[in-house]
N, C-alpha and C. Protein backbone atom coordinates (compact mmCIF):
# COMPACT_ATOMS: atom_id res chain seq x y z
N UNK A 1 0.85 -1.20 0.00
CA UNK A 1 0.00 0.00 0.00
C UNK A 1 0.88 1.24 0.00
N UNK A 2 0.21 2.52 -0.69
CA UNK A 2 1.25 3.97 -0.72
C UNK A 2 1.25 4.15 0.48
N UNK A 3 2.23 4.77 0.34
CA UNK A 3 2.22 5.99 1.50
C UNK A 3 0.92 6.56 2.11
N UNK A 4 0.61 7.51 0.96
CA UNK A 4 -0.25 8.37 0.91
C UNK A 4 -2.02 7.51 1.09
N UNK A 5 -1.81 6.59 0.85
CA UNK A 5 -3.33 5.41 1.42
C UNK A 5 -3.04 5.45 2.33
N UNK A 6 -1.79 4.90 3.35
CA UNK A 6 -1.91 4.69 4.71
C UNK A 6 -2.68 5.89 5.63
N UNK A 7 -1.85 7.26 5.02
CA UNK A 7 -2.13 8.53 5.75
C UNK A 7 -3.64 8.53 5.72
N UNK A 8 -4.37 8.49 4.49
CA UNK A 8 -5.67 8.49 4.72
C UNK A 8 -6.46 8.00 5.08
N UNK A 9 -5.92 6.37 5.25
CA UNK A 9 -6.40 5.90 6.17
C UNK A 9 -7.25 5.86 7.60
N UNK A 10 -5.52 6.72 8.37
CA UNK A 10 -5.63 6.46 9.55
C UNK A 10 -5.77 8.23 9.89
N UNK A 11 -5.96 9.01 8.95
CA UNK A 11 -6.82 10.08 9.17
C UNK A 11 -8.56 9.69 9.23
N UNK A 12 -9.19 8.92 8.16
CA UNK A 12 -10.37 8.57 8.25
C UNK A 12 -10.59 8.31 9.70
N UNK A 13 -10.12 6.98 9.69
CA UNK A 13 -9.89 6.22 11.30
C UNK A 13 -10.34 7.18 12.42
N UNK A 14 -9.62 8.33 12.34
CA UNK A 14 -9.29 9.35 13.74
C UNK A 14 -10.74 10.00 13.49
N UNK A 15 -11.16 10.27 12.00
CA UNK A 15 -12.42 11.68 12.04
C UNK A 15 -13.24 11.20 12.41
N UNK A 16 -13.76 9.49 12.72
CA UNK A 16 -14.28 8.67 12.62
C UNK A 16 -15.07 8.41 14.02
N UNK A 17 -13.78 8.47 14.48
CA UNK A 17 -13.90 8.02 16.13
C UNK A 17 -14.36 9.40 16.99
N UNK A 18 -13.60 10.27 16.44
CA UNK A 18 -13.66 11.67 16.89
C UNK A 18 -15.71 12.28 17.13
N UNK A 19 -15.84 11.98 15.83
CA UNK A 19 -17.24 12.32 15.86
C UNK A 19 -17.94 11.26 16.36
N UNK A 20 -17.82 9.79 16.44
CA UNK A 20 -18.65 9.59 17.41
C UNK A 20 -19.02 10.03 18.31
N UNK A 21 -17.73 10.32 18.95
CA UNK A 21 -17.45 10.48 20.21
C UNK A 21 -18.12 11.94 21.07
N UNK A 22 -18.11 12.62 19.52
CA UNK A 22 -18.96 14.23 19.49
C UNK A 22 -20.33 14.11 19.84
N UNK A 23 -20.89 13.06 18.97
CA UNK A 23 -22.17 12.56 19.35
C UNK A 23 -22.85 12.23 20.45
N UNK A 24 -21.90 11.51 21.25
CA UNK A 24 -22.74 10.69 22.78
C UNK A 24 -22.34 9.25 22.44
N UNK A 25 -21.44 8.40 21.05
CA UNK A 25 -21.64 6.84 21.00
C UNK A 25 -21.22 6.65 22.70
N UNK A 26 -21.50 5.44 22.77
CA UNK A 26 -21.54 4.40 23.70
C UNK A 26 -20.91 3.00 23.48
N UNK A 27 -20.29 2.47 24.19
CA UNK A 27 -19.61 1.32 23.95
C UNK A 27 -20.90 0.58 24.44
N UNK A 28 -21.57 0.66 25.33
CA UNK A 28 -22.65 -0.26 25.44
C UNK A 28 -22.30 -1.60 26.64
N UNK A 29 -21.98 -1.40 27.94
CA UNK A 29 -21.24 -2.29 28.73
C UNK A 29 -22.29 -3.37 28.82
N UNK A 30 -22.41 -4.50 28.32
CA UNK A 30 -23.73 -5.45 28.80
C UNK A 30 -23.53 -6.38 30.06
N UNK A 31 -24.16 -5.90 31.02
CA UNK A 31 -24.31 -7.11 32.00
C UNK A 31 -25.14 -8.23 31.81
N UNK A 32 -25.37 -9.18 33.05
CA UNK A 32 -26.13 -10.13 32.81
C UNK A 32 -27.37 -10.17 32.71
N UNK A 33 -27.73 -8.99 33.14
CA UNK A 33 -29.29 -8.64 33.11
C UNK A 33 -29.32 -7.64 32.26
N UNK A 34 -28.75 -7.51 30.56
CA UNK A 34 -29.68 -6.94 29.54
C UNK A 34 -29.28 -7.79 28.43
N UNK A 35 -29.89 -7.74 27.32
CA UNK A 35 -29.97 -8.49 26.16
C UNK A 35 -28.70 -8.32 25.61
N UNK A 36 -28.12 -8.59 24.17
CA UNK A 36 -27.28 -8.68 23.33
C UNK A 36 -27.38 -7.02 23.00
N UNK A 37 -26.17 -6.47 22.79
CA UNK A 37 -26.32 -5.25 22.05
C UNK A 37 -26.35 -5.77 20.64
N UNK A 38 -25.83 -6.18 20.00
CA UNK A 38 -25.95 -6.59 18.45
C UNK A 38 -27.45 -7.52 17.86
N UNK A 39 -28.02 -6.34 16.92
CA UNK A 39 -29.25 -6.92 16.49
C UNK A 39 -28.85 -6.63 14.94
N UNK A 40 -29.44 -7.57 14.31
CA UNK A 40 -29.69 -7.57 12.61
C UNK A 40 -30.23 -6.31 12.43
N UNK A 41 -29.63 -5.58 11.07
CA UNK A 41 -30.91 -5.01 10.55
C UNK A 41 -32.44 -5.87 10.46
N UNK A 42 -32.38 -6.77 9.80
CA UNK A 42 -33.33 -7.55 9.45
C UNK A 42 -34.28 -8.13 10.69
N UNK A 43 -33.45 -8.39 11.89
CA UNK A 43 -33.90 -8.30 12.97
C UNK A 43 -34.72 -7.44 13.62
N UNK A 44 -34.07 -6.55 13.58
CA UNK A 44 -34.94 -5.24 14.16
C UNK A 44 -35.70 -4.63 13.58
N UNK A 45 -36.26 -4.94 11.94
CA UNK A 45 -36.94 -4.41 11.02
C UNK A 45 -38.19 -5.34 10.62
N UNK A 46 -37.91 -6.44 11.52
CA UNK A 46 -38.99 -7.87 10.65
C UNK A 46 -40.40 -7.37 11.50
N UNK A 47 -41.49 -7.85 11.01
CA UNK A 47 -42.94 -7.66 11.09
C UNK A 47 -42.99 -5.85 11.86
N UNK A 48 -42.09 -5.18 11.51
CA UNK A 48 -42.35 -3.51 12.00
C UNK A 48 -43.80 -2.91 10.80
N UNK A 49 -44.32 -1.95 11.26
CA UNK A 49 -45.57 -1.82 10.82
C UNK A 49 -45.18 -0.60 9.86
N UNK A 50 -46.36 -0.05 9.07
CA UNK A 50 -46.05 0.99 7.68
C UNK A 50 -45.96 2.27 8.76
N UNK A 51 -45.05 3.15 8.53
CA UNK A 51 -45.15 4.45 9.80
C UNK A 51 -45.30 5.38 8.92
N UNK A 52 -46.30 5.76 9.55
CA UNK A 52 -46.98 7.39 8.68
C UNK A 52 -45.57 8.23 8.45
N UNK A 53 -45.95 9.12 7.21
CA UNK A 53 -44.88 10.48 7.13
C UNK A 53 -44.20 10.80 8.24
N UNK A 54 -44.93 11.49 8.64
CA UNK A 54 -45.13 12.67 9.32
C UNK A 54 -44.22 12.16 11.00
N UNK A 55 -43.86 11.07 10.71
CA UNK A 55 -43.38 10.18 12.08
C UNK A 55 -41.86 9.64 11.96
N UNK A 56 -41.31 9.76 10.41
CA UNK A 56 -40.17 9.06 9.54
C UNK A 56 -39.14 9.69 10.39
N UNK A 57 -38.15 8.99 10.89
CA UNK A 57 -36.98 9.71 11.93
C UNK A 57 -35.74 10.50 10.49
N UNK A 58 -35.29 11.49 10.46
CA UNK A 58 -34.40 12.20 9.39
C UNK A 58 -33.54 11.29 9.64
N UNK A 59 -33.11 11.63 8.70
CA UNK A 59 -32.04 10.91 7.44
C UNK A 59 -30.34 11.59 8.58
N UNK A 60 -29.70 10.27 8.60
CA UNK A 60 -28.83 10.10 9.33
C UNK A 60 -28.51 9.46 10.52
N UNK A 61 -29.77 8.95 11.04
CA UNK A 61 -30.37 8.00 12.13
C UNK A 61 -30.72 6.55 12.00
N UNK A 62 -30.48 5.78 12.40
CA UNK A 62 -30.24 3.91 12.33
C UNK A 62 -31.17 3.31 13.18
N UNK A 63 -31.59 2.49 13.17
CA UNK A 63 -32.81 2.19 14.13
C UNK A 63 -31.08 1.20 14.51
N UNK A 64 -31.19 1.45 16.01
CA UNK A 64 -30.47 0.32 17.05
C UNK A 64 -31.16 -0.86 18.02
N UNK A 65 -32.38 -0.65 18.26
CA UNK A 65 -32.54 -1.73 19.04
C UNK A 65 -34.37 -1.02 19.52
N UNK A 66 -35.25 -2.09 19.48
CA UNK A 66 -36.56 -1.85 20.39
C UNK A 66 -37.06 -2.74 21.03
N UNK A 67 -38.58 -2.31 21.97
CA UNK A 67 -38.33 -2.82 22.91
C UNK A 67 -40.01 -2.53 23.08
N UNK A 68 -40.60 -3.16 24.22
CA UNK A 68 -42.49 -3.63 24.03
C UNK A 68 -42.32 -3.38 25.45
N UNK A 69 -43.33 -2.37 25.33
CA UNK A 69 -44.06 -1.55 26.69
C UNK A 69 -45.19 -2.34 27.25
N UNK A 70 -45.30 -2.53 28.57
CA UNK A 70 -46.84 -2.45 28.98
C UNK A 70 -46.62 -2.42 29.88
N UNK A 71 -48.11 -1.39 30.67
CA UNK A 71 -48.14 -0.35 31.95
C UNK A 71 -49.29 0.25 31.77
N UNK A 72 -49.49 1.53 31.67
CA UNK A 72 -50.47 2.15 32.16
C UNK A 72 -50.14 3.66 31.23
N UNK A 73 -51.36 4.62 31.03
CA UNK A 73 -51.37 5.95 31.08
C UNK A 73 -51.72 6.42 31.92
N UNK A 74 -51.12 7.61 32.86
CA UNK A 74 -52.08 7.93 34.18
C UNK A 74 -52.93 9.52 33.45
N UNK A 75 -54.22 9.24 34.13
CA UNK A 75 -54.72 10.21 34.09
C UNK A 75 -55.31 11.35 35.11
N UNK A 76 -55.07 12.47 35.58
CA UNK A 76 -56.30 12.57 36.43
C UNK A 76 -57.05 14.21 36.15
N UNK A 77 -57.86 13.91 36.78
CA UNK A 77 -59.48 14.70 37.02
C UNK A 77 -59.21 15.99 37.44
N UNK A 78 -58.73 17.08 36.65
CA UNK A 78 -58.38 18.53 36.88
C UNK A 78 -59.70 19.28 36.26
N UNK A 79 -59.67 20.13 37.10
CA UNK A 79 -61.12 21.42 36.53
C UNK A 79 -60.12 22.32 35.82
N UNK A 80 -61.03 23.05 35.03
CA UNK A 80 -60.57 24.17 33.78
C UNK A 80 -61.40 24.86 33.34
N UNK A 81 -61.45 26.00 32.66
CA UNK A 81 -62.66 27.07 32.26
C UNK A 81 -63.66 26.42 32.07
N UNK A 82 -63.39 25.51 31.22
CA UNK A 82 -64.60 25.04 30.66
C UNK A 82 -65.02 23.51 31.04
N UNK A 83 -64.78 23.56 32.95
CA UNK A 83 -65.13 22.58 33.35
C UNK A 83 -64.17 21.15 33.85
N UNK A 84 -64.98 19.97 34.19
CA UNK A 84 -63.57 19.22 34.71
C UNK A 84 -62.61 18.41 33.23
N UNK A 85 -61.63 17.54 33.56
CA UNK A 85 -61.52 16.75 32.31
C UNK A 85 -59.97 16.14 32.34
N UNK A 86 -60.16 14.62 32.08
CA UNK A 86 -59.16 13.83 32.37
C UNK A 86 -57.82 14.72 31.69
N UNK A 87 -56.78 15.01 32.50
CA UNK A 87 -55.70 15.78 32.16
C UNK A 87 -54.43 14.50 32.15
N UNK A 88 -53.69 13.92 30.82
CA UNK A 88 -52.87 13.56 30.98
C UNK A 88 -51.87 13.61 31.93
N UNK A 89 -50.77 12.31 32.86
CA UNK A 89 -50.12 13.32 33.37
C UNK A 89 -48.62 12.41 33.38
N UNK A 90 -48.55 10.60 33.26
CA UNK A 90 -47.48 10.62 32.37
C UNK A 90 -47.70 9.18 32.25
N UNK A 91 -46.81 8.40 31.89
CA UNK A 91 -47.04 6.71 31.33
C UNK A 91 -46.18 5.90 32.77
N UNK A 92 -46.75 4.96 32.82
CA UNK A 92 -45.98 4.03 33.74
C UNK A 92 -45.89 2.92 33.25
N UNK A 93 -44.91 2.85 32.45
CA UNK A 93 -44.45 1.15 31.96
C UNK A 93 -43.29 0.09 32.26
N UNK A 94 -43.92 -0.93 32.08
CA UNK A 94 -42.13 -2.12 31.99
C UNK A 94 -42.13 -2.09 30.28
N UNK A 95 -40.83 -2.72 30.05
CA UNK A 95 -40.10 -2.56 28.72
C UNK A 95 -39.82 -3.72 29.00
N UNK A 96 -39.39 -4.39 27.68
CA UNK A 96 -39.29 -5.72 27.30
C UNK A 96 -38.52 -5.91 26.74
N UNK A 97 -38.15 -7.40 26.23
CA UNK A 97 -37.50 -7.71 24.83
C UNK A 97 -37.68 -8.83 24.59
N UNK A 98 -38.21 -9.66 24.05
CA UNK A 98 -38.71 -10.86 24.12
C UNK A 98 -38.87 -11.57 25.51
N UNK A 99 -39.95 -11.34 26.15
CA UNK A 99 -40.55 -11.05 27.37
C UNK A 99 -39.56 -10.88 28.32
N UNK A 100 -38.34 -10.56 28.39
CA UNK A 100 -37.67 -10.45 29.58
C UNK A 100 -37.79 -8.93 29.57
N UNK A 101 -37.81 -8.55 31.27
CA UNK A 101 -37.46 -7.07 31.48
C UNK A 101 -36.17 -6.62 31.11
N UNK A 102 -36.24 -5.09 30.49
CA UNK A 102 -35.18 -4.58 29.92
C UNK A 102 -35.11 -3.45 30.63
N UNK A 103 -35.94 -2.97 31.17
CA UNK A 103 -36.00 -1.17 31.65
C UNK A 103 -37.40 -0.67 31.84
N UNK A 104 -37.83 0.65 31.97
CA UNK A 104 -39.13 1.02 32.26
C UNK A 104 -39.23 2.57 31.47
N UNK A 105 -40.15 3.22 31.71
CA UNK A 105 -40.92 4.36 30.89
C UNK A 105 -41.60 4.72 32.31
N UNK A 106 -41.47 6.27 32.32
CA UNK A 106 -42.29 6.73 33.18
C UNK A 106 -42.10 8.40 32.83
N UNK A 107 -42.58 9.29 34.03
CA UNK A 107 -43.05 10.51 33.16
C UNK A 107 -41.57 11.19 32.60
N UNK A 108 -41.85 12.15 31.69
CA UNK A 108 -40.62 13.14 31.02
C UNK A 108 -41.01 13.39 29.70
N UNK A 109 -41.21 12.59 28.70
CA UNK A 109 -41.08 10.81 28.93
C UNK A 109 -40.08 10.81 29.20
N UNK A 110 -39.71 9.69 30.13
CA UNK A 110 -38.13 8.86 30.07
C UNK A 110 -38.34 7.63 29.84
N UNK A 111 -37.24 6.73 29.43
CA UNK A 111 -36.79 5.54 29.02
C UNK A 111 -35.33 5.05 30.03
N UNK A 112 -35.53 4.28 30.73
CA UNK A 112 -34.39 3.85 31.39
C UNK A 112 -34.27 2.31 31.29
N UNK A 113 -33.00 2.19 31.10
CA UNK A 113 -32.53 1.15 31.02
C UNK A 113 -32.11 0.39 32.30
N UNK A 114 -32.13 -1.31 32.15
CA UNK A 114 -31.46 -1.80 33.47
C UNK A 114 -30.37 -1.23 33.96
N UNK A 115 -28.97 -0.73 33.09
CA UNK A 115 -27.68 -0.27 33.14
C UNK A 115 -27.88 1.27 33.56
N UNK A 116 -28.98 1.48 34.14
CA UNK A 116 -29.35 2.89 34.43
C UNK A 116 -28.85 4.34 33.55
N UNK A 117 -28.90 3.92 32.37
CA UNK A 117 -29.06 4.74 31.49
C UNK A 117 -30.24 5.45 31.19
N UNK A 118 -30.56 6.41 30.64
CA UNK A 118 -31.86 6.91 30.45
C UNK A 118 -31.24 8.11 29.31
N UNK A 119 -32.80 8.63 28.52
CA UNK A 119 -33.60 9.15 27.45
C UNK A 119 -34.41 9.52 28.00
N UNK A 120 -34.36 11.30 28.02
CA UNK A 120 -35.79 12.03 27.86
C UNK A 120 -36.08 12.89 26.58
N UNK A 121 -37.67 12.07 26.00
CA UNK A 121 -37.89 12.78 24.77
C UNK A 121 -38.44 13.68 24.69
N UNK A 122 -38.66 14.61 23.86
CA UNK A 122 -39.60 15.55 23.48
C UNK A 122 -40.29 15.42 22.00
N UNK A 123 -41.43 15.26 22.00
CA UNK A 123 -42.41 14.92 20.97
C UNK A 123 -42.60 16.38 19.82
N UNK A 124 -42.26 15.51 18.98
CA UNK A 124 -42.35 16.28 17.20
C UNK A 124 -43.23 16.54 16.88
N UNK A 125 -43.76 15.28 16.11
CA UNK A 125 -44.94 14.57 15.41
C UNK A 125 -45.80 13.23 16.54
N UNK A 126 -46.99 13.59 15.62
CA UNK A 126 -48.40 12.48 16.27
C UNK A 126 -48.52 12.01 15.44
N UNK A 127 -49.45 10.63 15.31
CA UNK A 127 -50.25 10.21 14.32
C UNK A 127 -51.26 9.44 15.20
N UNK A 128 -52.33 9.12 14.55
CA UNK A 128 -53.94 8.65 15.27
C UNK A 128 -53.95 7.67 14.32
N UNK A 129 -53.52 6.24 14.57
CA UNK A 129 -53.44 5.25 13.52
C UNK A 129 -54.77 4.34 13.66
N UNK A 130 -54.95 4.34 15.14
CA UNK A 130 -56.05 3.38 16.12
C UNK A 130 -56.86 4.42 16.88
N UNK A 131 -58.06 4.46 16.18
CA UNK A 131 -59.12 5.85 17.24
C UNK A 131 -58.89 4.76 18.42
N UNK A 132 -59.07 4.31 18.84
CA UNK A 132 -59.01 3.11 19.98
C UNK A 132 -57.92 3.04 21.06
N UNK A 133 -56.85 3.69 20.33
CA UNK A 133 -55.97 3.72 21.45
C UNK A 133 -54.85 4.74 21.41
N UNK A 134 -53.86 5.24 22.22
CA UNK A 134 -52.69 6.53 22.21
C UNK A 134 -52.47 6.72 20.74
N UNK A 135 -51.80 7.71 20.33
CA UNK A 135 -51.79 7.76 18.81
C UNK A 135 -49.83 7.71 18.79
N UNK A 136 -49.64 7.31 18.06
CA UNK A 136 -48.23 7.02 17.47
C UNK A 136 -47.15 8.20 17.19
N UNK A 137 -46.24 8.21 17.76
CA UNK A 137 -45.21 9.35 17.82
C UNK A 137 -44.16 9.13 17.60
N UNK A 138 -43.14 10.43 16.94
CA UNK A 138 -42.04 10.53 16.97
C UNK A 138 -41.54 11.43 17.96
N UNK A 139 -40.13 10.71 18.64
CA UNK A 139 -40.11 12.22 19.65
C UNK A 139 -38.38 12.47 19.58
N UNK A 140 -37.78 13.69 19.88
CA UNK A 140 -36.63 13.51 19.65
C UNK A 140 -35.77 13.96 20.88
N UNK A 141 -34.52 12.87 21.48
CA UNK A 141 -33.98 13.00 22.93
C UNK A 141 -33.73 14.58 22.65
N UNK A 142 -34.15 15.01 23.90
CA UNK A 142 -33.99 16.21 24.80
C UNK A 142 -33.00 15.82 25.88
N UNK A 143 -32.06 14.75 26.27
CA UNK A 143 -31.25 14.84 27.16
C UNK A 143 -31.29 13.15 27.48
N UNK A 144 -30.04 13.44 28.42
CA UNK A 144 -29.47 11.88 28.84
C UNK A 144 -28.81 11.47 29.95
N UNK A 145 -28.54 10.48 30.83
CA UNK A 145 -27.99 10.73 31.39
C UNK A 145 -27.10 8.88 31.46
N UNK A 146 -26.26 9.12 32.13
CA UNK A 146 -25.56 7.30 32.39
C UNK A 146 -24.81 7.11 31.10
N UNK A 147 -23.88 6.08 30.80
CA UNK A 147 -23.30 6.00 29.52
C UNK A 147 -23.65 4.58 29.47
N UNK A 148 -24.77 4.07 29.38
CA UNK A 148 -25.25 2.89 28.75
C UNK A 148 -25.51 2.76 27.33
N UNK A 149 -26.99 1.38 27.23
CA UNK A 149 -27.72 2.01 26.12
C UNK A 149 -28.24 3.17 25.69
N UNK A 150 -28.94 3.83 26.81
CA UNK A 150 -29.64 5.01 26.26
C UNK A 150 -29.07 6.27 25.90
N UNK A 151 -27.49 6.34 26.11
CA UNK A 151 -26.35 7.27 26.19
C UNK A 151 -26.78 7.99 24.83
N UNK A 152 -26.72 7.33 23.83
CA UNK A 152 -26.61 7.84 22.30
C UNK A 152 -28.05 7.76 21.55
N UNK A 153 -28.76 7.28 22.34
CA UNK A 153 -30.02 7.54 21.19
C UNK A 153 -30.61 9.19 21.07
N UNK A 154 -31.12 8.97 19.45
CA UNK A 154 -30.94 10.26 19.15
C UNK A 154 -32.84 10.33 19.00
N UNK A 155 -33.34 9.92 18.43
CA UNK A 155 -34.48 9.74 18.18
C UNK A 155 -35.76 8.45 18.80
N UNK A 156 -36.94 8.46 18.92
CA UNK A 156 -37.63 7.44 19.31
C UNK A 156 -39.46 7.52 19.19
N UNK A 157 -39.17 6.00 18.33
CA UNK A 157 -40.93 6.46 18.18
C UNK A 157 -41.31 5.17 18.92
N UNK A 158 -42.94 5.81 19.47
CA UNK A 158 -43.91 5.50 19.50
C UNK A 158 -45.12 4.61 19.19
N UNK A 159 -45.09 3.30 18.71
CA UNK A 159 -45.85 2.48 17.47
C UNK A 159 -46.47 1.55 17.92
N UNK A 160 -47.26 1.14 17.61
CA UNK A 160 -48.27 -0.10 17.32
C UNK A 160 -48.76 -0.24 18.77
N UNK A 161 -49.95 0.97 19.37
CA UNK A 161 -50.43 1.47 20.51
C UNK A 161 -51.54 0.64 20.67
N UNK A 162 -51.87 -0.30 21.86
CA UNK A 162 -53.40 -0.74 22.17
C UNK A 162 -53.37 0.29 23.41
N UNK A 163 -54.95 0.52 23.53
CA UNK A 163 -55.26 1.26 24.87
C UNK A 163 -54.70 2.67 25.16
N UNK A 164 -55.00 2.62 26.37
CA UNK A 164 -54.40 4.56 27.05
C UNK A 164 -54.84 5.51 26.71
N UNK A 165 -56.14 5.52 26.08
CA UNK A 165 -57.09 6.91 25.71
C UNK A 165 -57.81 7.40 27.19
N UNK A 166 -57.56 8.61 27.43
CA UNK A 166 -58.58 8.90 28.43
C UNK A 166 -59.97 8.13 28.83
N UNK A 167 -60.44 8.09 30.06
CA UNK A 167 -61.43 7.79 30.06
C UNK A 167 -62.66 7.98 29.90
N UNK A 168 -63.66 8.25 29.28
CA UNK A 168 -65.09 9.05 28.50
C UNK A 168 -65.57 9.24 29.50
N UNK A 169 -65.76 8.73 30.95
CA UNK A 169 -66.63 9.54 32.36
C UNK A 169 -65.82 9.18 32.98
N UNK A 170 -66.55 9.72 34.54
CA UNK A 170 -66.03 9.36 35.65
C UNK A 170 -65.06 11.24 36.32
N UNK A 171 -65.52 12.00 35.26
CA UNK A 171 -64.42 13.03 35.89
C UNK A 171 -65.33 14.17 35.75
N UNK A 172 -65.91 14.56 36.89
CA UNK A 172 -66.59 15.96 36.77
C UNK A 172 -66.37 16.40 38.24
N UNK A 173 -67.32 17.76 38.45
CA UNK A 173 -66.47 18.64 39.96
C UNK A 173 -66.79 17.77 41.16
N UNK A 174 -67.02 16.62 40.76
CA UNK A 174 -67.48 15.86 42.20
C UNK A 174 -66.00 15.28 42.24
N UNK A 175 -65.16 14.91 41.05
CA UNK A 175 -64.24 13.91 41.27
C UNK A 175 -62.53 14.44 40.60
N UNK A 176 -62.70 15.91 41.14
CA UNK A 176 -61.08 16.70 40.72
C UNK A 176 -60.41 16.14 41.86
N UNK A 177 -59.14 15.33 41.05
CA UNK A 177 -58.15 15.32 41.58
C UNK A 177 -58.32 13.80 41.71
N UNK A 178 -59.48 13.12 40.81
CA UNK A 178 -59.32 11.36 41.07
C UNK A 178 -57.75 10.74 39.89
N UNK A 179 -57.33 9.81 40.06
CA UNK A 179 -56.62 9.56 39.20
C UNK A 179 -57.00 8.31 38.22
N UNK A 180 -56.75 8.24 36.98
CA UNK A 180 -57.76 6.86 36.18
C UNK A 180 -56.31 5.92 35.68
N UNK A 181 -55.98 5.04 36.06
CA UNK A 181 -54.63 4.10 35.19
C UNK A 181 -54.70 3.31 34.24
N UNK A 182 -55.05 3.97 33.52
CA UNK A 182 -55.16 2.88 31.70
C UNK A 182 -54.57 2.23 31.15
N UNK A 183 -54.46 1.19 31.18
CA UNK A 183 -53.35 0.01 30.45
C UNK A 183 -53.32 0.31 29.26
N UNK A 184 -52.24 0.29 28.56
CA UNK A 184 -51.67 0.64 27.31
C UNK A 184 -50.52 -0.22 27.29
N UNK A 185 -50.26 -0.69 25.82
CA UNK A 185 -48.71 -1.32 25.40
C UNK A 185 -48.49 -0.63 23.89
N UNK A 186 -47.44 -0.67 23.79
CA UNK A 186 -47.03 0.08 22.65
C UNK A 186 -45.27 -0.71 22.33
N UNK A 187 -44.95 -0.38 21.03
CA UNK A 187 -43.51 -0.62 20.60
C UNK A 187 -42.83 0.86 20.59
N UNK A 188 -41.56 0.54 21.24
CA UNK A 188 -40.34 1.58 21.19
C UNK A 188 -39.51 1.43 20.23
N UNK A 189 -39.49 2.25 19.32
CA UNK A 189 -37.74 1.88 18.61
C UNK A 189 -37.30 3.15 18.63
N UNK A 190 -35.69 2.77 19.37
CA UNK A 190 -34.89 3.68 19.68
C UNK A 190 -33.84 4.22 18.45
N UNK A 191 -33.32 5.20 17.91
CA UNK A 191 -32.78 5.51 17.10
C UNK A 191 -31.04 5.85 17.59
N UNK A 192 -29.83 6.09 16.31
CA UNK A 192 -29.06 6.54 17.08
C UNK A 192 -28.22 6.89 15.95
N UNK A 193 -27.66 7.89 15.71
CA UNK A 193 -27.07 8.49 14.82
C UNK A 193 -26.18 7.17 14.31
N UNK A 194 -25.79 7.16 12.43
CA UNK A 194 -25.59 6.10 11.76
C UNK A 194 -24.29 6.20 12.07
N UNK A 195 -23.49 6.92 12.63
CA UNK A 195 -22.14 6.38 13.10
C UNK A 195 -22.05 5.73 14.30
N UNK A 196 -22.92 6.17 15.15
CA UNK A 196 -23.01 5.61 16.61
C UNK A 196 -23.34 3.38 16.31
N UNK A 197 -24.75 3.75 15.37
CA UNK A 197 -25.37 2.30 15.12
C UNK A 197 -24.69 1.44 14.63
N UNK A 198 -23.80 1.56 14.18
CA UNK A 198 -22.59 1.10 13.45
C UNK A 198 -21.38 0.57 14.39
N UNK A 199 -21.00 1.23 15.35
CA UNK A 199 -20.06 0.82 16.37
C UNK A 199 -20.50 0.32 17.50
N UNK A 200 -21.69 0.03 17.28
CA UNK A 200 -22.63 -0.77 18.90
C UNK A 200 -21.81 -1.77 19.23
C-alpha cells in the first residue's frame, strides 16, 4: 500500500472516532441482566408496521434496538374554564425484549434502562393510527444521562399502541383530583445516529 493510502487511512480512522465520540456513541457495557447489544438489521426491522410520514426519523439515524411496553397511562381529574376533564399526566411502563425485562418508561417521557441509562424525549410529530388507542409518535432525545444504552439515542418512536385513551366519564367537579390508570402497550424503537449504530 502507498504511503499516501496509509495517511488516509488512519486520518479517516481518527475523524471517525472523533465524531462519534462528538455525538454521545456508547460502547454499550452489557451485563447479565440486559440483552445482546448486536441486532440484525433484518432483525430489528422484521414484522415492523407501515409508519406514517409525518413520524419518519431524518435521514442520518439507524434504528439500534426496540423494545415492548406495557403499563399504564395515568390520568387525572383537573377542573378548567370550561369545566372538569381527564388531564394527561405521564405513562408508567415495563419494557421488554422478548418477554424479559429490559427497563421502564415513566413521566418526562423517560426511558431507562437496566444499566441505568436513560432518554428524555420531546415529541415532534403524532399520528392517530387506532381511534381506539394513544396515537403514534415521533419524539426527539432532549437529554441523557448514564453512559449505557440510552447514552446515544438520538431519536424514538412511538408504534403499534393498544389502549391509554382517556377515560369518557367518571371526571366531573365531584371527582377533581381522582386519578384513572389505563393500560396501554405500545412498541419503542430507539434511534441513534448512523455512526453511533454502526459501532454498537
Amino acid at each position: 500500500m502507498h504511503m499516501p493510502s496509509i495517511v488516509r487511512l488512519i486520518q479517516t480512522s481518527v475523524a471517525t472516532f472523533f465524531l462519534a465520540a462528538a455525538v454521545g456513541c456508547s460502547a454499550d457495557v452489557v451485563s447479565n441482566d440486559q440483552e445482546p447489544v448486536s441486532e440484525s438489521a433484518e432483525a430489528l426491522t422484521k414484522d415492523s408496521p407501515s409508519i406514517p410520514t409525518a413520524l419518519a426519523v431524518p435521514a442520518g439515524n439507524r434504528l439500534a434496538f426496540r423494545w415492548h411496553a406495557e403499563g399504564v397511562q395515568i390520568y387525572v381529574c383537573t377542573a378548567g374554564a370550561s369545566g372538569a376533564s381527564w388531564v394527561f399526566k405521564a405513562p408508567d411502563a415495563n419494557l421488554y425484549r422478548e418477554g424479559r425485562l429490559v427497563g421502564a418508561h415513566y413521566a418526562g417521557p423517560t426511558w431507562e434502562a437496566l444499566d441505568g441509562s436513560t432518554v428524555v424525549g420531546a415529541k415532534l410529530a403524532a399520528a392517530t393510527v387506532d381511534p381506539t388507542a394513544v396515537p403514534w409518535l415521533l419524539l426527539k432525545a432532549a437529554s441523557h444521562t448514564g453512559t449505557g444504552r440510552m447514552s446515544a439515542v438520538t431519536y424514538v418512536q412511538r408504534l403499534e399502541t393498544t389502549g391509554g385513551l382517556a377515560p369518557a366519564a367518571g371526571c366531573d367537579g365531584t371527582a377533581i383530583g381522582a386519578v384513572a390508570n389505563v393500560p396501554y402497550t405500545a412498541s419503542y424503537y430507539f434511534y441513534r445516529a448512523a455512526q453511533c449504530a454502526e459501532h454498537r
